[in-house]
Protein backbone atom coordinates (compact mmCIF):
# COMPACT_ATOMS: atom_id res chain seq x y z
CA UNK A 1 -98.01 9.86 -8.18
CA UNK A 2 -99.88 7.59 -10.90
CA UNK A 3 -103.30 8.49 -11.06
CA UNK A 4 -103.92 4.88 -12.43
CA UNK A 5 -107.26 3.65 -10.33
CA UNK A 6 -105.52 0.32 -10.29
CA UNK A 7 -103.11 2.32 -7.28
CA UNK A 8 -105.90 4.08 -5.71
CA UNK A 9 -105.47 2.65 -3.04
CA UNK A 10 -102.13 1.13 -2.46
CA UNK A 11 -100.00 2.35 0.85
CA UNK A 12 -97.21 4.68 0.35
CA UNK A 13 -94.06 4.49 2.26
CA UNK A 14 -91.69 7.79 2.14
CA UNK A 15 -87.93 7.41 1.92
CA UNK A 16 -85.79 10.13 2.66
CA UNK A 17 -82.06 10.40 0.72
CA UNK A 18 -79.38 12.58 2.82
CA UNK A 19 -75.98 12.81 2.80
CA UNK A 20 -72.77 15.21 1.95
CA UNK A 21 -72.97 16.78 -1.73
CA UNK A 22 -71.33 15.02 -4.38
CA UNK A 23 -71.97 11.33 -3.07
CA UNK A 24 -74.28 10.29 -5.21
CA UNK A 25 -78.06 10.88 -4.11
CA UNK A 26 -79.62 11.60 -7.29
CA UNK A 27 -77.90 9.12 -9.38
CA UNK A 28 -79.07 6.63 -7.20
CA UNK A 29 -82.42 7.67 -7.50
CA UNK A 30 -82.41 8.23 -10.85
CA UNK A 31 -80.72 5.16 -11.62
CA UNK A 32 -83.88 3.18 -9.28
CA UNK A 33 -86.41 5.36 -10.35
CA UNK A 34 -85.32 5.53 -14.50
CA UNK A 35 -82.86 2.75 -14.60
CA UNK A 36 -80.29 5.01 -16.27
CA UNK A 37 -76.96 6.87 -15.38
CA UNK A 38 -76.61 10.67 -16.25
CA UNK A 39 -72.72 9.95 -17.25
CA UNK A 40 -70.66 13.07 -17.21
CA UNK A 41 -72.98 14.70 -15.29
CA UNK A 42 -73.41 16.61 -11.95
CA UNK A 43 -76.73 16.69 -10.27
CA UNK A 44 -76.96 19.05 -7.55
CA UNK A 45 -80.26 19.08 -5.61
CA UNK A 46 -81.62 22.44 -4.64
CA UNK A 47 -83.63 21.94 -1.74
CA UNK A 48 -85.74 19.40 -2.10
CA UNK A 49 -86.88 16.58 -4.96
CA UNK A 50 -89.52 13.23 -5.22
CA UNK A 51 -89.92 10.83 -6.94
CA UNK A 52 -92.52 7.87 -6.62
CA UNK A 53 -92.14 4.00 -8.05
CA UNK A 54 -94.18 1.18 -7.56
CA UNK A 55 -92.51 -2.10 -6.39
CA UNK A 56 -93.68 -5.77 -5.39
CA UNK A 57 -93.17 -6.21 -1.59
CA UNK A 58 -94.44 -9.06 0.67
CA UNK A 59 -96.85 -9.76 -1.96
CA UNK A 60 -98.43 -6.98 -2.61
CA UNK A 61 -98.16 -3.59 -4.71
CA UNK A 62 -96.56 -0.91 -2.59
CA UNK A 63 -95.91 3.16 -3.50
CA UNK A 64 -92.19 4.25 -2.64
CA UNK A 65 -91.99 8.13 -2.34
CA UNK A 66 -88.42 8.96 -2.42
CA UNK A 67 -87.29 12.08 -1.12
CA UNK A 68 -83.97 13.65 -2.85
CA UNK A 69 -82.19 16.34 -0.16
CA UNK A 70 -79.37 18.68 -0.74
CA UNK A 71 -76.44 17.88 0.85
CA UNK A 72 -75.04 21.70 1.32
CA UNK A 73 -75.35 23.22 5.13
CA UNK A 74 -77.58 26.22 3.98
CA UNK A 75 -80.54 23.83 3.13
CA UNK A 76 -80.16 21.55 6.27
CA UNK A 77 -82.70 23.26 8.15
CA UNK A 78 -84.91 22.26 5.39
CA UNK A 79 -83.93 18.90 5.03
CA UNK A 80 -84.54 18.54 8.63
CA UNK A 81 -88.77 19.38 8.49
CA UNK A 82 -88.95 16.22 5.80
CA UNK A 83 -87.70 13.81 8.60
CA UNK A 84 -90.61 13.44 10.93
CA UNK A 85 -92.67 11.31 8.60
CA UNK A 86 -90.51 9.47 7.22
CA UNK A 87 -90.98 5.32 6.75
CA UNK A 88 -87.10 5.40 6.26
CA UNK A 89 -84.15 7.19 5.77
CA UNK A 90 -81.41 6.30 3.63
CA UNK A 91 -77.69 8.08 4.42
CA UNK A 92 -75.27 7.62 1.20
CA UNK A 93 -71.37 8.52 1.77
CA UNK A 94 -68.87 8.26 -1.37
CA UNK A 95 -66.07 5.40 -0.64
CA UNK A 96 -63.62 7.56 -2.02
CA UNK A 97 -64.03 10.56 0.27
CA UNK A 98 -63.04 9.91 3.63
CA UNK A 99 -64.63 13.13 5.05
CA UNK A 100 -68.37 11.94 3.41
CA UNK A 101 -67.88 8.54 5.91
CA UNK A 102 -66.59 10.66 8.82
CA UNK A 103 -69.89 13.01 8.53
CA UNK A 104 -72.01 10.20 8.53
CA UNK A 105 -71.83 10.24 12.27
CA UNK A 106 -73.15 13.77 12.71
CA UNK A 107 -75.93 13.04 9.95
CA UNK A 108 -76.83 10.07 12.15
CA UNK A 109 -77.04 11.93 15.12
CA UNK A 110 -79.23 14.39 13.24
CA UNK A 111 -81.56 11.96 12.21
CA UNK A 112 -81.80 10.18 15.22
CA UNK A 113 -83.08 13.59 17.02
CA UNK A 114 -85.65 14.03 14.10
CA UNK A 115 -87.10 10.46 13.21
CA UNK A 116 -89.53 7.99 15.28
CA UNK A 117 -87.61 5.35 16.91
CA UNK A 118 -89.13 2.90 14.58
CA UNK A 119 -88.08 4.64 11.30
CA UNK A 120 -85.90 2.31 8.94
CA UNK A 121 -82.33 3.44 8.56
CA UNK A 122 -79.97 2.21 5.63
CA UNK A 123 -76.22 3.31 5.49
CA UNK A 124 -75.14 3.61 2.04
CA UNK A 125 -71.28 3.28 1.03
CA UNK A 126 -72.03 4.18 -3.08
CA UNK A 127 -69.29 4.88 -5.95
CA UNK A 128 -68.82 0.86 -5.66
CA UNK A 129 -67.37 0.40 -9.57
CA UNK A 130 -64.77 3.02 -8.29
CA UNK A 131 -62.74 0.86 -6.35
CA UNK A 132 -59.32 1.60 -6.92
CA UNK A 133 -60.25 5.05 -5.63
CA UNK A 134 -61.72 3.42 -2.17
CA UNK A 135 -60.38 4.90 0.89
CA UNK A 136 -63.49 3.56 2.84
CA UNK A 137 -63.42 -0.06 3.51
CA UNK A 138 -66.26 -2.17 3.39
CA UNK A 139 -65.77 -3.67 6.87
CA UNK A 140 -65.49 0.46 8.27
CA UNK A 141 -69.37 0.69 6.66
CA UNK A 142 -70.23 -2.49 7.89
CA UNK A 143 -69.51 -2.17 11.64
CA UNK A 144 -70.61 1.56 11.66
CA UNK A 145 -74.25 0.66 10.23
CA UNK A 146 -74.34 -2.31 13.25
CA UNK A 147 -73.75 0.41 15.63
CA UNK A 148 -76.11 2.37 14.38
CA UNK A 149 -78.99 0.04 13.88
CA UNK A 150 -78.79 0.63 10.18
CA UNK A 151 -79.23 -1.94 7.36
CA UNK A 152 -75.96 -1.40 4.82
CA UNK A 153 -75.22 -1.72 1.18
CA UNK A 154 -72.14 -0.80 -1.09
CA UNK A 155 -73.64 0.44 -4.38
CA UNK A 156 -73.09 1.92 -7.62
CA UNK A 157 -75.79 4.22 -9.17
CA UNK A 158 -72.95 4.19 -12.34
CA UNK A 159 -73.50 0.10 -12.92
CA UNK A 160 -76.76 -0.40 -10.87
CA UNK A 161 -75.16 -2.64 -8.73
CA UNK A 162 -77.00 -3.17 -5.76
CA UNK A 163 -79.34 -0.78 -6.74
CA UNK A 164 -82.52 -2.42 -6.69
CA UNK A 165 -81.96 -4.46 -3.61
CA UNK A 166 -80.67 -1.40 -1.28
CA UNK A 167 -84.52 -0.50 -2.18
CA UNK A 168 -86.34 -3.60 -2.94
CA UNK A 169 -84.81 -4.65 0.95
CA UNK A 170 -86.47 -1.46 2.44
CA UNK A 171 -89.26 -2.09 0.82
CA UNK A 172 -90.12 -6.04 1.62
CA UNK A 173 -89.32 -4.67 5.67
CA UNK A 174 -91.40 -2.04 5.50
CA UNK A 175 -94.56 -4.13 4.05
CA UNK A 176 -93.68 -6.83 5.99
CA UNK A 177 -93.95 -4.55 9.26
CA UNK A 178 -96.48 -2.56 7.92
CA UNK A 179 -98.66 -5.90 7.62
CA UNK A 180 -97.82 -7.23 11.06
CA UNK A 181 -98.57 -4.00 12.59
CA UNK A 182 -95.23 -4.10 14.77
CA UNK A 183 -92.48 -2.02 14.53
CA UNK A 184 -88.88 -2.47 12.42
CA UNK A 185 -87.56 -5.19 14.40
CA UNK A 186 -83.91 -4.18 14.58
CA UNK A 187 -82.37 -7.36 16.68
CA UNK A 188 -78.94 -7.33 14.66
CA UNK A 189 -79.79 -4.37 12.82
CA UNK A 190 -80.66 -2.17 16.04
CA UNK A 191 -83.79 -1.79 18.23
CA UNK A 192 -87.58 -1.47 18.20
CA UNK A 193 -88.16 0.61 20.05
CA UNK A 194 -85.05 2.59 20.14
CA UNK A 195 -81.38 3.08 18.31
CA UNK A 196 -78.45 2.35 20.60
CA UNK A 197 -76.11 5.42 20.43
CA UNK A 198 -73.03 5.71 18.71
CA UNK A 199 -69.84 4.52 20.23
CA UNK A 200 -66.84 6.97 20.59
CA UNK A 201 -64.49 4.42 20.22
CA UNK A 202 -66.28 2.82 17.12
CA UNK A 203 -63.78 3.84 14.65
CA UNK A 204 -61.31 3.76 17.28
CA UNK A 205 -57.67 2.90 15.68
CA UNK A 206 -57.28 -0.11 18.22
CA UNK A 207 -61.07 -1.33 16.63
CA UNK A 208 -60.15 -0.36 12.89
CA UNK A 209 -60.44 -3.20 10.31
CA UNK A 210 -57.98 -1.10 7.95
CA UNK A 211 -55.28 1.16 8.01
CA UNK A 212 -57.76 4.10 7.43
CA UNK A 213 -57.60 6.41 10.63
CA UNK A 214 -60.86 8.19 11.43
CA UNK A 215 -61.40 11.27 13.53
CA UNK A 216 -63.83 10.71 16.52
CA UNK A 217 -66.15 13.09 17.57
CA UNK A 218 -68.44 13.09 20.22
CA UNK A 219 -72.81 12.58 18.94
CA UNK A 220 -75.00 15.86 19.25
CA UNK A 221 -72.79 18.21 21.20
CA UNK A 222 -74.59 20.95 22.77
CA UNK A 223 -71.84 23.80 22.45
């Protein structure tokens, strides 16, 4: 955090990143937080990461702390104490990995067990500039994040596009709720004052928008 007076006071928000390993956490991070893209490289988180940048939102100076979780199953357990007070919660999947989409359900079940009903959500399709590789479609991400309650962008931490506004968007809500003293208003984008669960038949093949077929699984089994 910036030990600049000038921030002394400003509010802090905390975001949390999770998702599968290999989609593309840190890269977006790094590419919001640094504006640059480690090409070539593989990032893999161990445990658990911050970083903290300062953005404009409903016309005022506001602190995002970002949280950067490992995507592996031994660290879930950890990932899972980092929930509870959390502002929002951002769940990236890689468009060309079919199985990173399909685990998005249990990860939302996982954070919808750990979170306060008002928490943001944003469902993240990134890998964006590597289209010809897409095996998730855009309307799939689309129509899962309505069911969910979740805002939704396609990025690409690569180009930076969409970057900033997956962020800046998170941002100007939480301000703008944070001001009015009300919770995230999720008519459209969910609830406020709770997430409608996810349907069974959502990626149904009969309800698919493309020829991609997804397994369906039921939300939070107890066995």
């Amino acid at each position: 955090m910036s030990t600049d007076s000038r921030y002394k006071n400003v509010q802090t928000f905390k975001l949390l990143l999770v998702g599968d390993s290999c989609v593309g956490k840190t890269s977006l991070l790094i590419r919001f937080k640094d504006r640059i893209f480690l090409k070539g490289s593989y990032i893999s988180t161990v445990g658990i990461d911050f970083k903290t940048k300062m953005v404009n939102a409903d016309g005022r100076t506001i602190r995002l702390q970002i949280w950067d979780t490992a995507g592996q199953e031994k660290f879930r357990s950890l990932t899972k104490s980092y929930y509870r007070d959390s502002n929002a919660v951002i769940l990236v999947y890689d468009i060309g990995r079919s199985d990173t989409f399909v685990h998005t359900k249990s990860w939302m079940c996982e954070i919808n067990a750990n979170v306060l009903s008002n928490t943001l959500i944003a469902l993240v399709g990134n890998k964006a500039d590597e289209d010809k590789d897409r095996v998730v479609s855009k309307v799939d991400g689309e129509r899962l994040a309505k069911e969910s309650g979740a805002l939704f962008w396609e990025t690409s931490a690569k180009t930076g596009t969409n970057v900033d506004q997956l962020f800046q968007s998170i941002a100007d809500r939480l301000a703008a709720n944070s001001d009015a003293g009300s919770p995230i208003d999720r008519n459209g984008l969910g609830l406020a004052s709770g997430r409608q669960p996810l349907s069974d038949g959502l990626l149904d093949e009969s309800h698919a928008a493309s020829d991609t077929k997804w397994s369906i699984f039921k939300c939070c089994s107890s066995s």
